[in-house]
Protein backbone atom coordinates (compact mmCIF):
# COMPACT_ATOMS: atom_id res chain seq x y z
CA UNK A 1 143.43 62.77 142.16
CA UNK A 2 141.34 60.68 144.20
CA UNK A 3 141.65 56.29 144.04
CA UNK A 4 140.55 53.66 146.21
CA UNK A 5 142.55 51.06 147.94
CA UNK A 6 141.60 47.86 149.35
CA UNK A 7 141.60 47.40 153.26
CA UNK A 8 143.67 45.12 155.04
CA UNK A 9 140.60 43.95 157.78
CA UNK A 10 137.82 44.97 159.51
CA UNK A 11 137.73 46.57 162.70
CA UNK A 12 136.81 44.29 165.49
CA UNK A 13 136.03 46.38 168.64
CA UNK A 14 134.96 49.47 169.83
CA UNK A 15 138.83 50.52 170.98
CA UNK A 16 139.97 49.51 167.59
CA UNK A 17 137.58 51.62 165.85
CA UNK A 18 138.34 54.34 167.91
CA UNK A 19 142.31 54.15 167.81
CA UNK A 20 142.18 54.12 164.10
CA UNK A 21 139.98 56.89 163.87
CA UNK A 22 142.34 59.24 165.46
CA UNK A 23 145.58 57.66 164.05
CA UNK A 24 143.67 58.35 160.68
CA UNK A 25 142.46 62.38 161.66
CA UNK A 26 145.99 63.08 163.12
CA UNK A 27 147.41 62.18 159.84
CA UNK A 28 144.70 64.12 157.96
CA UNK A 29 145.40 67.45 159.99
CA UNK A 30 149.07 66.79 159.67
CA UNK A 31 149.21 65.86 156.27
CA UNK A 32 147.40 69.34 155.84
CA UNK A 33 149.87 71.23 158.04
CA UNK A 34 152.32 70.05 155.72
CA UNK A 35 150.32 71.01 152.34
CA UNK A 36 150.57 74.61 153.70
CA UNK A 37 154.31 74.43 154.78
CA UNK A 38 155.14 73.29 151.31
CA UNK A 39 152.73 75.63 149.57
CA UNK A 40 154.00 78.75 151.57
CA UNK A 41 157.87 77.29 150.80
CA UNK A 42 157.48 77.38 147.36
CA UNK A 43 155.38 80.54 147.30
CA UNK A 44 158.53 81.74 148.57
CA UNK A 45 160.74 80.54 145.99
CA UNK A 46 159.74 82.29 142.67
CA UNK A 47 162.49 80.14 140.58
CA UNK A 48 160.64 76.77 141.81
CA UNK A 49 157.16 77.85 141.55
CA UNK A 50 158.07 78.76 137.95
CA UNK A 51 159.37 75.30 136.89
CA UNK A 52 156.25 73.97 138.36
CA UNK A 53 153.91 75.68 136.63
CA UNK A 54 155.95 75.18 133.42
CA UNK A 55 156.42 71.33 133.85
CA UNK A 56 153.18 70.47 135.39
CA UNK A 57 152.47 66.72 134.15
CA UNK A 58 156.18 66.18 135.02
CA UNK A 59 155.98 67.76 138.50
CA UNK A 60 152.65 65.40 139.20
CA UNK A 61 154.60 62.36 138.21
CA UNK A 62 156.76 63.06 140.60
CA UNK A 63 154.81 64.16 143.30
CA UNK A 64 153.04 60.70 143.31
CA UNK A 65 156.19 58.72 143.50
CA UNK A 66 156.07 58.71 147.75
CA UNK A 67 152.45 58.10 147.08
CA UNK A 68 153.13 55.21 145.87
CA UNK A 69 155.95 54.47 148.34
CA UNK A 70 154.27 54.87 151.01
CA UNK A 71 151.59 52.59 149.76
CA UNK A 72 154.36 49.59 149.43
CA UNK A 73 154.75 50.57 152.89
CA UNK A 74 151.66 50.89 154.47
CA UNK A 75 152.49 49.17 157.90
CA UNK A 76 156.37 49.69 158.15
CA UNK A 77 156.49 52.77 160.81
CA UNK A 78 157.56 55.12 159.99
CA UNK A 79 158.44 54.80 156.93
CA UNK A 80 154.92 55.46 155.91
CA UNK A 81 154.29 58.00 157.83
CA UNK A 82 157.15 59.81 155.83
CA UNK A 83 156.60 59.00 152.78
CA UNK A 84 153.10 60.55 153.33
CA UNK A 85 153.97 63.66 154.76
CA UNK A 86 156.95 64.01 151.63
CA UNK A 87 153.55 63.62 149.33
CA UNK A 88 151.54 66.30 151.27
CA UNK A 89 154.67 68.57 150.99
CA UNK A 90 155.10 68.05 147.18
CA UNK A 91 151.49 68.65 146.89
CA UNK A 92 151.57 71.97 148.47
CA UNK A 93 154.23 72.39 145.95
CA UNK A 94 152.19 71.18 142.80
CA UNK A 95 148.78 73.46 143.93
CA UNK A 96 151.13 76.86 144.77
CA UNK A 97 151.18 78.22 141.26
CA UNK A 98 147.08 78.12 141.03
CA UNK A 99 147.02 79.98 144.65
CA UNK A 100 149.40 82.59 143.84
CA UNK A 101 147.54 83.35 140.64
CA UNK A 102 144.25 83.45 142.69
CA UNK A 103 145.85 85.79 145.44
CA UNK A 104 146.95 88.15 143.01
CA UNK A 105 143.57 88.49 140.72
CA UNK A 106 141.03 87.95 143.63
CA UNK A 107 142.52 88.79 147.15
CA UNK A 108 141.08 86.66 149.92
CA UNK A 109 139.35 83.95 147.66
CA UNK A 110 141.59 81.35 148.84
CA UNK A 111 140.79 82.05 152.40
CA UNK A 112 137.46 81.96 151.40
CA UNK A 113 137.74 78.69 149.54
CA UNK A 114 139.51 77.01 153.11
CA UNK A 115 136.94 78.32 155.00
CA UNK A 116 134.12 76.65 152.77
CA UNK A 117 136.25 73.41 152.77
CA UNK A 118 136.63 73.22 156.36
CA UNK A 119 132.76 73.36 156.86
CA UNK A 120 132.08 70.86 154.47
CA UNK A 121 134.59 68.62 155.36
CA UNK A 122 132.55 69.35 159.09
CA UNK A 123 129.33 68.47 157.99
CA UNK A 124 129.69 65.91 155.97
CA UNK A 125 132.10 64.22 158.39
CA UNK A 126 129.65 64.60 160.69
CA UNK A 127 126.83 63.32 158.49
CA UNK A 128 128.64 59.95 157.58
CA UNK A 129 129.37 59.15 161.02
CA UNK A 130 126.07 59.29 162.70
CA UNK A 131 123.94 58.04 159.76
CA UNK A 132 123.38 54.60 159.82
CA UNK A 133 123.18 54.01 155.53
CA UNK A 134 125.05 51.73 153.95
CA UNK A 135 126.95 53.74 151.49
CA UNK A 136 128.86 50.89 150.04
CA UNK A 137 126.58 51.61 146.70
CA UNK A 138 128.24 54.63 146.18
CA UNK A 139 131.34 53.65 145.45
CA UNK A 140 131.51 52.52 141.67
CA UNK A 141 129.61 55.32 140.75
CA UNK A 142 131.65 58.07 142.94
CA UNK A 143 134.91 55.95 140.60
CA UNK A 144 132.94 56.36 137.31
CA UNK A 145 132.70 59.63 137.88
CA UNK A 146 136.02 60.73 138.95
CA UNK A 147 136.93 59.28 135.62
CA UNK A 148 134.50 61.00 133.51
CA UNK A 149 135.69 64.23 135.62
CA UNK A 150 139.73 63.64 134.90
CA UNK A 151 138.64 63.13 131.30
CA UNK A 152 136.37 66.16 130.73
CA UNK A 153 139.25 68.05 132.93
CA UNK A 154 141.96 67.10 130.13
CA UNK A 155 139.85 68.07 127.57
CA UNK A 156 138.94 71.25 128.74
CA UNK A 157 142.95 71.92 129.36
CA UNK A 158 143.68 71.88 125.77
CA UNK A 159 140.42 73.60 124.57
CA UNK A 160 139.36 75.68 127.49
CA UNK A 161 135.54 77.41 127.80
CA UNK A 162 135.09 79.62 130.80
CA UNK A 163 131.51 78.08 131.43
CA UNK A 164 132.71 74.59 130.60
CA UNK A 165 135.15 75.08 133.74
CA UNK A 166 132.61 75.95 136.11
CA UNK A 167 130.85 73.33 135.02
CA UNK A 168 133.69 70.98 135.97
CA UNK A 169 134.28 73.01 139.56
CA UNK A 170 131.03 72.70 140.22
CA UNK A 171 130.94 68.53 139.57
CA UNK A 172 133.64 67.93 141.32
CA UNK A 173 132.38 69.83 144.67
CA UNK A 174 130.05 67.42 144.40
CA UNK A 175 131.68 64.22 143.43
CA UNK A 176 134.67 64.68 146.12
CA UNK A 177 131.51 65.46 148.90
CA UNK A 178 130.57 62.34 147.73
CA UNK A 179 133.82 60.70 147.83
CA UNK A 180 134.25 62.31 151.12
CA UNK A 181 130.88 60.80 152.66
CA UNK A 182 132.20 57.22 151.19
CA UNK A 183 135.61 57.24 152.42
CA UNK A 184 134.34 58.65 155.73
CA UNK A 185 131.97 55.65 155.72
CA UNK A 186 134.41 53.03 154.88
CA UNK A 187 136.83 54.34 158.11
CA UNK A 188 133.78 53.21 160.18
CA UNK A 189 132.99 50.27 158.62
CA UNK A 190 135.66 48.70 156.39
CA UNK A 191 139.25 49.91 156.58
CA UNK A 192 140.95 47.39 159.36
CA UNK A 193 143.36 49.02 162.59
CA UNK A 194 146.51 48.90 160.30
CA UNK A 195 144.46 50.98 157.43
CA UNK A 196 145.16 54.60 159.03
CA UNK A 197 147.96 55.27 156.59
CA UNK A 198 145.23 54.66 153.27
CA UNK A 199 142.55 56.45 155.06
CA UNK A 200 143.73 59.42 155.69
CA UNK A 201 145.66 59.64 152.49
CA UNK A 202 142.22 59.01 150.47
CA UNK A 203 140.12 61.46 152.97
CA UNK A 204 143.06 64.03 152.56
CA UNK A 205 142.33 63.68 149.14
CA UNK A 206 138.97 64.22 149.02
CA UNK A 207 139.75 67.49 151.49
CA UNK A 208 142.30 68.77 148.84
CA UNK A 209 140.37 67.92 145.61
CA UNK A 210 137.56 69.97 147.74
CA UNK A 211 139.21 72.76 148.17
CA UNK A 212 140.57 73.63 144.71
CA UNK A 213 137.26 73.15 143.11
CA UNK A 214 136.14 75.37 145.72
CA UNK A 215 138.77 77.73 144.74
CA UNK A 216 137.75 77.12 141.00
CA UNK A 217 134.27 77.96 141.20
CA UNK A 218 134.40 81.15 143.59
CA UNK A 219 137.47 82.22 141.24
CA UNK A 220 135.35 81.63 138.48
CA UNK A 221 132.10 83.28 139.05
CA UNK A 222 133.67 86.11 140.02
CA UNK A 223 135.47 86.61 136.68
C-alpha cells in the first residue's frame, strides 16, 4: 500500500523546512488518531466489520477513492486535508477485521505490535534526520520491492503456507523501515512547502504498512 509521488519544489529556507515538517507530523499523528477512531467504530459495528471482511478487494477500492481525491487536491485547503483524514478513517475500517481476529486469538499482541511501531517509527525517524546520506539510491529498489512484496502477498492469499507468511511479515518490516528512512529523507530534502499533504500520506503509510507486518509476524510466531 505504499507509492511515491512527485514533489511540487524544493524547500528553500530553514523556516520553510521547518513549517512543512510540522504541517507534515501533525497530519501524520492526526491521520493516525483517525485510523483508531475508525478502527474502534467499526469494531463496534459487527454488521460492517462483517461486509468488510467478506468484500475485501471491494472495500480497498473504495477506501482509495479519497486517496486519490485528495491527491487531485493536494493544495486546495481543506479539501485535502479531508479527503485525507476520510482515507485514514476508511483505513481503520479496512485493517479492523485482522485486529479483532488478533485480539481474540492472542490478547495484547496488537498493543504489542503499536508499541514496536512507535519505536521504530522513533528511531528511524530519528536516524534519517540527523544522517547526512544521500538516500536518493534507495528509492527504485525500496519500489521494486514493494512490488515483488504485493505479488508474493497475492500469491500467498490464494495458496497460503504458514512459514511462507512470516516470510512475507518479516520482508516487509524491513522494506517499509526502508521506505520509512526514504520518505523521511525526501521531507528533508525534496518534497517542496506545499508537499505536506503527500508526505504525510506516504510516511503514514509506511507507519501503517509497519504496523500490520508487525502484527503479522508476532501473531505468527506465536502460532
Amino acid at each position: 500500500m505504499g507509492f511515491s509521488l512527485p514533489a511540487t519544489g524544493l524547500v528553500r529556507t530553514g523556516e520553510e523546512r521547518a513549517t512543512l515538517v510540522r504541517r507534515t507530523y501533525t497530519l501524520v499523528f492526526v491521520s493516525v488518531l483517525v485510523t483508531m477512531v475508525g478502527s474502534t467504530y467499526a469494531l463496534s459495528n459487527v454488521a460492517l466489520m462483517q461486509a468488510v471482511a467478506a468484500h475485501p478487494f471491494l472495500t480497498m477500492a473504495c477506501v482509495f477513492i479519497p486517496l486519490l481525491a485528495a491527491q487531485g487536491a493536494r493544495t486546495k485547503f481543506p479539501l485535502n486535508i479531508a479527503m485525507v483524514l476520510l482515507f485514514t478513517f476508511a483505513m481503520g475500517v479496512l485493517i479492523a477485521p485482522a485486529l479483532y481476529m488478533y485480539n481474540i486469538r492472542q490478547p495484547g499482541v496488537v498493543n504489542q505490535a503499536a508499541l514496536l511501531t512507535v519505536g521504530t517509527f522513533g528511531v528511524l525517524t530519528l536516524y534519517a534526520f540527523v544522517s547526512r546520506r544521500d538516500f536518493s539510491a534507495w528509492g527504485s529498489f525500496l519500489v521494486v520491492g514493494l512490488w515483488v512484496l504485493i505479488g508474493t502477498s497475492l500469491l500467498n492469499m490464494f495458496f497460503y503456507n504458514a512459514t511462507a507468511d512470516l516470510w512475507i511479515a518479516s520482508v516487509a518490516v524491513l522494506l517499509f523501515s526502508g521506505l520509512l528512512v526514504f520518505d523521511t529523507w525526501r521531507l528533508r530534502n525534496v518534497f517542496g512547502p506545499d508537499d505536506y499533504v503527500i508526505a504525510a500520506v506516504q510516511i503514514y503509510l509506511d507507519l501503517l504498512n509497519l504496523f500490520m507486518a508487525l502484527l503479522r509476524l508476532l501473531g505468527g510466531r506465536r502460532n
